[in-house]
PDB file of N, CA and C in Angstrom:
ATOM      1  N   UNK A   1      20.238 -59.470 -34.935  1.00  0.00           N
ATOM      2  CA  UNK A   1      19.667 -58.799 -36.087  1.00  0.00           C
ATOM      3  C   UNK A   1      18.154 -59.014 -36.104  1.00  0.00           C
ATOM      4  N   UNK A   2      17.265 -57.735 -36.620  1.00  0.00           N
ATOM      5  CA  UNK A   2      16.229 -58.405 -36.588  1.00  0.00           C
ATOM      6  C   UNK A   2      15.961 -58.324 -38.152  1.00  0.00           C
ATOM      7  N   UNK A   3      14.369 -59.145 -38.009  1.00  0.00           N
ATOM      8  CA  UNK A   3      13.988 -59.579 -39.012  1.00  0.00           C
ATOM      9  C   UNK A   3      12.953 -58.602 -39.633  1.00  0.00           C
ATOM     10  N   UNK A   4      12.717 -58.701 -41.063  1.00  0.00           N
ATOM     11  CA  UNK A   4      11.533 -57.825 -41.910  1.00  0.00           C
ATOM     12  C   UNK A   4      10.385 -58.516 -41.631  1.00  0.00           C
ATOM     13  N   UNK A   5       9.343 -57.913 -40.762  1.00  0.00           N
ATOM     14  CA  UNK A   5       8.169 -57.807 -40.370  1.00  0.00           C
ATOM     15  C   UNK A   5       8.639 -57.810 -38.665  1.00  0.00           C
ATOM     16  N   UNK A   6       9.603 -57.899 -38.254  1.00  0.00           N
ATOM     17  CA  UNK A   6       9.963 -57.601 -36.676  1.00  0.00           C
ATOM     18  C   UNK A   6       8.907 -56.240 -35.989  1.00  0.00           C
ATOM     19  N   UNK A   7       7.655 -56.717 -35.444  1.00  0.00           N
ATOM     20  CA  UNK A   7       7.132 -55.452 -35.044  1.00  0.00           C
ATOM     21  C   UNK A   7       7.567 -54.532 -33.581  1.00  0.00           C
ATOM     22  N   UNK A   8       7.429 -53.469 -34.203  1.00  0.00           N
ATOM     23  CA  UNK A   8       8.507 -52.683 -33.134  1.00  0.00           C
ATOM     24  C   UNK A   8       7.429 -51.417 -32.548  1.00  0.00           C
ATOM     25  N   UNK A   9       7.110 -51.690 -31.417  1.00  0.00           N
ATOM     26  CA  UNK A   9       6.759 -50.437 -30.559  1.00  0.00           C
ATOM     27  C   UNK A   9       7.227 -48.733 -30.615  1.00  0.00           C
ATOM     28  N   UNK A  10       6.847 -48.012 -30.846  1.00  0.00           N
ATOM     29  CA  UNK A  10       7.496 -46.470 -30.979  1.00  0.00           C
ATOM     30  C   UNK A  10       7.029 -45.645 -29.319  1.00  0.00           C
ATOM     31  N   UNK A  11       7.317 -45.129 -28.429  1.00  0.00           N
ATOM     32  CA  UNK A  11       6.546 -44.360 -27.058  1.00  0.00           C
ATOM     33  C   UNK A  11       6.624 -43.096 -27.530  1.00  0.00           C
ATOM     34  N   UNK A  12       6.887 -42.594 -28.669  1.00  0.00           N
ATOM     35  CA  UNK A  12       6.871 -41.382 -29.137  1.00  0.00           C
ATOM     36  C   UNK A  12       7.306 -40.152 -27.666  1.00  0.00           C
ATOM     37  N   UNK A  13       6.700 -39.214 -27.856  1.00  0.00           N
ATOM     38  CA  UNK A  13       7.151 -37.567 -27.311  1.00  0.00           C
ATOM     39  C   UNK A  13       6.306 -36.658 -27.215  1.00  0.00           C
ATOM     40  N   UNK A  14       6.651 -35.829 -26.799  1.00  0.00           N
ATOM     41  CA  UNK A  14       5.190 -34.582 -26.714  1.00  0.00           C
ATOM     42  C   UNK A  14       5.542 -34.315 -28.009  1.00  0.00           C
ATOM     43  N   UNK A  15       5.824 -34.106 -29.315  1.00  0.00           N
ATOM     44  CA  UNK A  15       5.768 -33.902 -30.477  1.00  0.00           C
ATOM     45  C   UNK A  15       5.036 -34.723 -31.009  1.00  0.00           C
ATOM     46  N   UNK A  16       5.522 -36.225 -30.827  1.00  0.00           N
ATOM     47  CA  UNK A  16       5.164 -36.891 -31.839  1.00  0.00           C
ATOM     48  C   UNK A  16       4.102 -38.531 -31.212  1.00  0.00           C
ATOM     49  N   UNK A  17       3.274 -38.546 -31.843  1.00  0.00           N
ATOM     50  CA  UNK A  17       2.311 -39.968 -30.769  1.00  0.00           C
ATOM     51  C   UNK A  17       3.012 -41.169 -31.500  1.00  0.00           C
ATOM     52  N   UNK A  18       2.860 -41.916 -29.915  1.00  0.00           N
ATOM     53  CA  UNK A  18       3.517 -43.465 -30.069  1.00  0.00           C
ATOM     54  C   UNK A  18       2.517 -43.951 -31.287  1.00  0.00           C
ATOM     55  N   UNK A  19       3.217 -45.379 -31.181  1.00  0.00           N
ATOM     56  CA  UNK A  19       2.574 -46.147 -32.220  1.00  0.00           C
ATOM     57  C   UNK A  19       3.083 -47.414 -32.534  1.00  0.00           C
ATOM     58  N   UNK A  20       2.214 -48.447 -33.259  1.00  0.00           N
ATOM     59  CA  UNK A  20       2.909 -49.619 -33.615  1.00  0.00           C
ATOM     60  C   UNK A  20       3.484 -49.334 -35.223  1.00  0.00           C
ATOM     61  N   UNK A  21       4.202 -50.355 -35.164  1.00  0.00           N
ATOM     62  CA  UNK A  21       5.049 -50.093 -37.061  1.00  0.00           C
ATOM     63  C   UNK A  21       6.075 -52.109 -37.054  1.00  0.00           C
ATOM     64  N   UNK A  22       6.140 -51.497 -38.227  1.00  0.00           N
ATOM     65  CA  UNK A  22       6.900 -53.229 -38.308  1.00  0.00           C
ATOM     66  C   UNK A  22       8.497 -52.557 -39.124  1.00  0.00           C
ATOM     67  N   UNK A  23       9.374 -53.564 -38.981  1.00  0.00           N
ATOM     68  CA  UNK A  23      10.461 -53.272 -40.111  1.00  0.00           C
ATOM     69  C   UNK A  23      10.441 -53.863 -41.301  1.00  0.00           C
ATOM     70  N   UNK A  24      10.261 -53.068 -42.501  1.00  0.00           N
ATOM     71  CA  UNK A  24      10.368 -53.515 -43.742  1.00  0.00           C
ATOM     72  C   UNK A  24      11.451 -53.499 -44.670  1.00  0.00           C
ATOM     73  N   UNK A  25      12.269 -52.751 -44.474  1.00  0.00           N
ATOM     74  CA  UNK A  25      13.680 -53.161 -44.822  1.00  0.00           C
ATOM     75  C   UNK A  25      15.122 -53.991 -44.182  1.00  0.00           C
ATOM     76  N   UNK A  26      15.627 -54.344 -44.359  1.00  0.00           N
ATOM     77  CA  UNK A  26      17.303 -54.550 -43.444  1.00  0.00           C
ATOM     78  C   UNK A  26      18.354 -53.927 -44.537  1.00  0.00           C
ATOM     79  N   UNK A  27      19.623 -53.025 -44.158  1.00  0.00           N
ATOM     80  CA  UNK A  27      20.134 -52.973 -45.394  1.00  0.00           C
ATOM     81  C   UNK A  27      21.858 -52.810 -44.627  1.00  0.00           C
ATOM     82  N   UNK A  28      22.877 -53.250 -45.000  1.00  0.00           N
ATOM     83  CA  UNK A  28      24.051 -53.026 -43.912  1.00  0.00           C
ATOM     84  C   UNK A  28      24.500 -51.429 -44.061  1.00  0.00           C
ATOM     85  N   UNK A  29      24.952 -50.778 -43.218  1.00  0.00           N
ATOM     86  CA  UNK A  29      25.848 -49.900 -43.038  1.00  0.00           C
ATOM     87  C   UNK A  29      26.705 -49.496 -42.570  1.00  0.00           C
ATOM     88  N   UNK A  30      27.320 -48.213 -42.829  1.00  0.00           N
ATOM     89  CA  UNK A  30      28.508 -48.058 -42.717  1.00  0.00           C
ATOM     90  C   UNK A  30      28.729 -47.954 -41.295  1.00  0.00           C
ATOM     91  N   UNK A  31      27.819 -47.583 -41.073  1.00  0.00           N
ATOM     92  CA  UNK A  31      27.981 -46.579 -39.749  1.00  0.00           C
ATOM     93  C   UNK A  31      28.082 -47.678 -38.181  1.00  0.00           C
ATOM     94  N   UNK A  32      27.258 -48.829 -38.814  1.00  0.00           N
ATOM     95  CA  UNK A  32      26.839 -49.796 -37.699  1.00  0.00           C
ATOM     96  C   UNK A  32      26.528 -51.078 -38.626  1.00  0.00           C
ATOM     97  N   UNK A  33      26.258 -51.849 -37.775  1.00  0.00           N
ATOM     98  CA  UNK A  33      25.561 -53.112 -38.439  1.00  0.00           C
ATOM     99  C   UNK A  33      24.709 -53.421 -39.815  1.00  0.00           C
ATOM    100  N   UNK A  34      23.871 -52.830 -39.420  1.00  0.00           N
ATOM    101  CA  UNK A  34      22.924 -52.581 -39.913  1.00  0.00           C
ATOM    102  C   UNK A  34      21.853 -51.078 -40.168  1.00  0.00           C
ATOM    103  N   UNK A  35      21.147 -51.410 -41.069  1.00  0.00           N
ATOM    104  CA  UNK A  35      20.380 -50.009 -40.743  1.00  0.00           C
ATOM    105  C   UNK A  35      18.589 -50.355 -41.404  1.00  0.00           C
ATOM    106  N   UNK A  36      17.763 -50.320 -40.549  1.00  0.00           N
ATOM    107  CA  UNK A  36      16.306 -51.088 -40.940  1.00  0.00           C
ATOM    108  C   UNK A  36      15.228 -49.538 -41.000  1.00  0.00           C
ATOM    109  N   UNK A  37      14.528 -49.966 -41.906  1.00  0.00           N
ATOM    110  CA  UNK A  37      13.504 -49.408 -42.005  1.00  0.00           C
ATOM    111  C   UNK A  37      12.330 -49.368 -41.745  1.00  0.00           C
ATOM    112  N   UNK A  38      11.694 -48.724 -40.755  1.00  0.00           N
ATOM    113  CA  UNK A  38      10.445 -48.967 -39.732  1.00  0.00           C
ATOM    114  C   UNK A  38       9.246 -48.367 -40.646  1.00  0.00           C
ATOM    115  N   UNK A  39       7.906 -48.736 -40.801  1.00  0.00           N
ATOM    116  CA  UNK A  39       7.210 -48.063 -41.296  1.00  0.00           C
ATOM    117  C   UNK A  39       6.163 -48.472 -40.048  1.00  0.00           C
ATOM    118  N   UNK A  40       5.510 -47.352 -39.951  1.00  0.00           N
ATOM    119  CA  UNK A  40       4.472 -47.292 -38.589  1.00  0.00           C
ATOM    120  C   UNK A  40       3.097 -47.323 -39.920  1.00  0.00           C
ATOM    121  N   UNK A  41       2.376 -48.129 -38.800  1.00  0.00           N
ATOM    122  CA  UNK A  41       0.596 -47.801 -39.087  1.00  0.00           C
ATOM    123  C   UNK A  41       0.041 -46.699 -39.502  1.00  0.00           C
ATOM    124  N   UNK A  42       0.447 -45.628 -39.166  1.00  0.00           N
ATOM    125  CA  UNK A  42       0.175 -44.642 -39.663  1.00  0.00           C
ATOM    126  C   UNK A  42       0.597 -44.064 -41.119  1.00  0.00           C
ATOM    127  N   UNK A  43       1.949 -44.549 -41.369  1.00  0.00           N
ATOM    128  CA  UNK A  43       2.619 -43.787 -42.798  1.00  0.00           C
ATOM    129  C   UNK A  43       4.058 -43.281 -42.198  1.00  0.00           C
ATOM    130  N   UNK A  44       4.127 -43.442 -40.562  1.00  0.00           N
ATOM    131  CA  UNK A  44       5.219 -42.195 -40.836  1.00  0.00           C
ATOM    132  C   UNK A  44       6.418 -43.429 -41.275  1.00  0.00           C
ATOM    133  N   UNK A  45       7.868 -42.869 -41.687  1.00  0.00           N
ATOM    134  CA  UNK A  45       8.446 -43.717 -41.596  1.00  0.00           C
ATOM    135  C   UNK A  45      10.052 -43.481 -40.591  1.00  0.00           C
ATOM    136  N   UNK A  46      10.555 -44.312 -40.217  1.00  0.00           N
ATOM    137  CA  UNK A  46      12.522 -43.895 -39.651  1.00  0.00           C
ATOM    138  C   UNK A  46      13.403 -44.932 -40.040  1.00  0.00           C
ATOM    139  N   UNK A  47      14.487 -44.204 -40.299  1.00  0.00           N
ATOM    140  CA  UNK A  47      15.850 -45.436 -40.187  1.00  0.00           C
ATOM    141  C   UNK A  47      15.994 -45.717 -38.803  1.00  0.00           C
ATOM    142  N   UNK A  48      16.471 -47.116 -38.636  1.00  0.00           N
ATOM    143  CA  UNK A  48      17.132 -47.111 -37.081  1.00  0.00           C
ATOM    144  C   UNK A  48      18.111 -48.122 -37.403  1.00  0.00           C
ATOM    145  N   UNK A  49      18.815 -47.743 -36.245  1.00  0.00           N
ATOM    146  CA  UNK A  49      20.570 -49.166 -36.028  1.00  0.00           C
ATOM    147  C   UNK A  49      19.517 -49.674 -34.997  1.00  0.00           C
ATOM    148  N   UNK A  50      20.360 -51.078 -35.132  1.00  0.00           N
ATOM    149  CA  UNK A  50      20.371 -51.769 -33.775  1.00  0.00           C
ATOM    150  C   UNK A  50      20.057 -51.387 -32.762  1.00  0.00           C
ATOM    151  N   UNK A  51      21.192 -50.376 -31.966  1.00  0.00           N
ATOM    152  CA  UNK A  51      21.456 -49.639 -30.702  1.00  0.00           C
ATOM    153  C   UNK A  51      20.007 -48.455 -30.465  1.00  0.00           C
ATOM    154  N   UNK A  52      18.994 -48.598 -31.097  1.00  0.00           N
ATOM    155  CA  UNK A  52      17.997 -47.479 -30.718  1.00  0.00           C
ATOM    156  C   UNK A  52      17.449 -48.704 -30.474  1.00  0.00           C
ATOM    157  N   UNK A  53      16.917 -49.688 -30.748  1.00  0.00           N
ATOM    158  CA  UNK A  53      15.944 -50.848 -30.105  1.00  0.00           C
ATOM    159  C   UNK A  53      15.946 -51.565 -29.048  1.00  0.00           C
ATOM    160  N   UNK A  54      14.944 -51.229 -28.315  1.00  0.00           N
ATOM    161  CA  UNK A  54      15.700 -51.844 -27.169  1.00  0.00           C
ATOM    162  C   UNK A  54      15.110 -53.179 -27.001  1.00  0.00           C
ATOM    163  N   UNK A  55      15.427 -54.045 -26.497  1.00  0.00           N
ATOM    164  CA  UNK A  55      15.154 -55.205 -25.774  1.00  0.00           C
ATOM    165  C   UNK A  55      14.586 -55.318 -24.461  1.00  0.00           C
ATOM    166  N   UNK A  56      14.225 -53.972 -23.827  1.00  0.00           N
ATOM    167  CA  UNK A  56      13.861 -54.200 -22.380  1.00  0.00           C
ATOM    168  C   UNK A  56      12.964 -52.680 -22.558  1.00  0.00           C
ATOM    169  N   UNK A  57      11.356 -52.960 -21.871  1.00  0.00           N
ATOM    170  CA  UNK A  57      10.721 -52.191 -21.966  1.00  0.00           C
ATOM    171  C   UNK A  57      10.603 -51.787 -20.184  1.00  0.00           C
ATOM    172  N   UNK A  58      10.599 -50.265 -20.057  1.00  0.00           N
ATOM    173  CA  UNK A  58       9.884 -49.883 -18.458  1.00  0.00           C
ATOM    174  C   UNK A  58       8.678 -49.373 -18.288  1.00  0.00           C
ATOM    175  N   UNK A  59       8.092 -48.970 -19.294  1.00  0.00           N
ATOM    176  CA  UNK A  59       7.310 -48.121 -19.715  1.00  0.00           C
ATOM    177  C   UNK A  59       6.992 -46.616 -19.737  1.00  0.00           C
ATOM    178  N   UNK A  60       8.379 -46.288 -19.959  1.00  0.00           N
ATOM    179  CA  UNK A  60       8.695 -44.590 -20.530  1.00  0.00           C
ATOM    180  C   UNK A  60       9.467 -44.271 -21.668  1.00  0.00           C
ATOM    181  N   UNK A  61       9.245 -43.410 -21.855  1.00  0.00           N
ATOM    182  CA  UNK A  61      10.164 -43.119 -23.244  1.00  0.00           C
ATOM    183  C   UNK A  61      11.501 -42.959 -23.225  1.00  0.00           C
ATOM    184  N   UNK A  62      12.307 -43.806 -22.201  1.00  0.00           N
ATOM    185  CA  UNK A  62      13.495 -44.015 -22.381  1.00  0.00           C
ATOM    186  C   UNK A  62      14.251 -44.342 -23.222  1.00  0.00           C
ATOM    187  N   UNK A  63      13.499 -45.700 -23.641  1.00  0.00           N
ATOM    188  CA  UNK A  63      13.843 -46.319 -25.083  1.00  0.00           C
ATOM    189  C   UNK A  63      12.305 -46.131 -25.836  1.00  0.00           C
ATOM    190  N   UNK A  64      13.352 -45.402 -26.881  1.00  0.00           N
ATOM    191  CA  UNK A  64      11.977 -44.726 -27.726  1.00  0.00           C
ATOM    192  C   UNK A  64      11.518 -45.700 -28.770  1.00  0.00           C
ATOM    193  N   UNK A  65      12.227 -47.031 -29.177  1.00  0.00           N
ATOM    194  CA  UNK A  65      12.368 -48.236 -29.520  1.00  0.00           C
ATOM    195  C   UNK A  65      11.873 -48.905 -29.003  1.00  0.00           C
ATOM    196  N   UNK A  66      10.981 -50.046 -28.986  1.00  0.00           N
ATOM    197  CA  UNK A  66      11.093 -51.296 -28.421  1.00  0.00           C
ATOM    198  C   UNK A  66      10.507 -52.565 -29.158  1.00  0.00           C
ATOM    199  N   UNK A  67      11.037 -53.636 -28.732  1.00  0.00           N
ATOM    200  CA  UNK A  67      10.396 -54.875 -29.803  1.00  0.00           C
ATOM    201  C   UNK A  67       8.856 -54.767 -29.031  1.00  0.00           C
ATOM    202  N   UNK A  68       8.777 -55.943 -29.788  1.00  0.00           N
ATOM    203  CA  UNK A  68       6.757 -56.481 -29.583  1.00  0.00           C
ATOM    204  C   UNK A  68       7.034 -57.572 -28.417  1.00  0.00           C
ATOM    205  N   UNK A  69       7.960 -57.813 -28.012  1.00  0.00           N
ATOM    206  CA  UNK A  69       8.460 -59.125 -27.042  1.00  0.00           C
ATOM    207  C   UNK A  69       8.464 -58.135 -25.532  1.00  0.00           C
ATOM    208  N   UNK A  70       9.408 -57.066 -26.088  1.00  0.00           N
ATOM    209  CA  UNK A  70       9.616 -56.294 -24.651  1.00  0.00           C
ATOM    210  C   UNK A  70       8.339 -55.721 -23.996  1.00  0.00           C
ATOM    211  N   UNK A  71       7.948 -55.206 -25.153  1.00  0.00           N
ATOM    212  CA  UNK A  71       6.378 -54.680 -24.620  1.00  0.00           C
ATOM    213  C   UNK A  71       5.366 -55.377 -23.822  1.00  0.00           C
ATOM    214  N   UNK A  72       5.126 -56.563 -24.140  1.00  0.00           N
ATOM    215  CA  UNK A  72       4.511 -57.680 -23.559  1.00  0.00           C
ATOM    216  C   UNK A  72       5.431 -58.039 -22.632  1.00  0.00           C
ATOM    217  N   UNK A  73       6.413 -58.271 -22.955  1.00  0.00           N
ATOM    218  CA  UNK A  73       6.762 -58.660 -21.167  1.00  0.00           C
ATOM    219  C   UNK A  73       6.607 -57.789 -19.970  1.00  0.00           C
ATOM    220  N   UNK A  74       7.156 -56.272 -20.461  1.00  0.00           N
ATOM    221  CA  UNK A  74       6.352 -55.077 -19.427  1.00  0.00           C
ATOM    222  C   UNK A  74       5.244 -54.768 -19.112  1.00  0.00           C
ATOM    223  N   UNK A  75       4.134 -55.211 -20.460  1.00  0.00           N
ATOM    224  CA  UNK A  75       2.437 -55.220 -19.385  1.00  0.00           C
ATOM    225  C   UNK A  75       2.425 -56.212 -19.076  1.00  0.00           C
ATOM    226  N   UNK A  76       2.813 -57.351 -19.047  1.00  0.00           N
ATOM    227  CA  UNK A  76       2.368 -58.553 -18.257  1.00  0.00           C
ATOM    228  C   UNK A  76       3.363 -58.400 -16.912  1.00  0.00           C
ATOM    229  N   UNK A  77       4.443 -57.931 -16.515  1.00  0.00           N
ATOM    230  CA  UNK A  77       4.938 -57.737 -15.183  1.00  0.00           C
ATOM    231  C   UNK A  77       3.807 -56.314 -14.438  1.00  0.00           C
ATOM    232  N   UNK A  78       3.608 -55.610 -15.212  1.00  0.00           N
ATOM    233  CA  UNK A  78       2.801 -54.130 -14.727  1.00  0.00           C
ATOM    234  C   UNK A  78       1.347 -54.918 -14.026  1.00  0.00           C
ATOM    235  N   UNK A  79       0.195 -55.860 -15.149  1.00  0.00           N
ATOM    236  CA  UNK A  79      -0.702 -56.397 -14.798  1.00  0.00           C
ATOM    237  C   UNK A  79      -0.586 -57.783 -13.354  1.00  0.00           C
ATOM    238  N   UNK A  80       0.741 -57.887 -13.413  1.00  0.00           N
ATOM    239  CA  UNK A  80       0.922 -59.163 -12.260  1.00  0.00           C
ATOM    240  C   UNK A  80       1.050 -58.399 -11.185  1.00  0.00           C
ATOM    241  N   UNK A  81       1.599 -57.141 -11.420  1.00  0.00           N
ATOM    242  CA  UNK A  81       1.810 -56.105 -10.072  1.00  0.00           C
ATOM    243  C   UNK A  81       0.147 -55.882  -9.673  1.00  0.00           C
ATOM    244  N   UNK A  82      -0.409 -55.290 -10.449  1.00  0.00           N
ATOM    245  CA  UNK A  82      -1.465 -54.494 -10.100  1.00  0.00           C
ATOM    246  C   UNK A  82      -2.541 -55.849  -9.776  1.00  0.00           C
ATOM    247  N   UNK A  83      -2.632 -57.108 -10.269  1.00  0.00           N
ATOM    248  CA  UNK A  83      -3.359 -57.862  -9.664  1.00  0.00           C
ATOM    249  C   UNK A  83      -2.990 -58.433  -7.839  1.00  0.00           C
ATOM    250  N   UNK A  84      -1.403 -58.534  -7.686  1.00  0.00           N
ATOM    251  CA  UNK A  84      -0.943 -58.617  -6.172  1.00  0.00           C
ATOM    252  C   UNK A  84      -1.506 -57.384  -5.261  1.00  0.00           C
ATOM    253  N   UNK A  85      -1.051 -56.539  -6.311  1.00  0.00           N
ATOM    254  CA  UNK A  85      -2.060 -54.836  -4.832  1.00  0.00           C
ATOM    255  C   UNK A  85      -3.294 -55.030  -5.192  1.00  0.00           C
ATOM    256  N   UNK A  86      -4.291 -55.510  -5.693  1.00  0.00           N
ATOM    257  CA  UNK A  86      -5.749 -55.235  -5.616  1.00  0.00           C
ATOM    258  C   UNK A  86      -5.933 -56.435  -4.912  1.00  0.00           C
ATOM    259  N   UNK A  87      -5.389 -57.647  -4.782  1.00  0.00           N
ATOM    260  CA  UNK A  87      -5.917 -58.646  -3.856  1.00  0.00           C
ATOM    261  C   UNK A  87      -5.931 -58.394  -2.366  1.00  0.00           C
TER     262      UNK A  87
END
């Protein structure tokens, strides 16, 4: 489960631009576990379950979700790459 202020990555779409946002609600539902409320930096806002967040970032909009943990662990594997090919 996550927590209220859990900041969560968005990679958005050709519609819509990524962005950072935090979760400010948790509330249970029917449907799933849970159901949290994301509000982005900007204003926009979404419901999400669990199952849209991902835990593992690649850096595409696969998972259109991602924590603040995954993200950082994918630029810091991307930057360890690109420092081995420039040496």
């Amino acid at each position: 489960m996550y927590e209220v202020g859990q900041e969560i990555y968005y990679t958005g779409d050709m519609a819509n631009r990524s962005g950072w946002g935090k979760i400010t609600k948790v509330e249970p539902c029917v449907y799933d576990e849970y159901v949290y409320t994301y509000e982005m930096a900007d204003g926009r806002v979404f419901n999400l379950t669990p199952k849209i967040i991902g835990q593992k970032f690649e850096g595409h909009a696969g998972t259109r979700f991602v924590t603040l943990e995954a993200y950082k662990a994918y630029k810091k594997k991307v930057w360890a790459q690109y420092e081995k090919e420039s040496a």
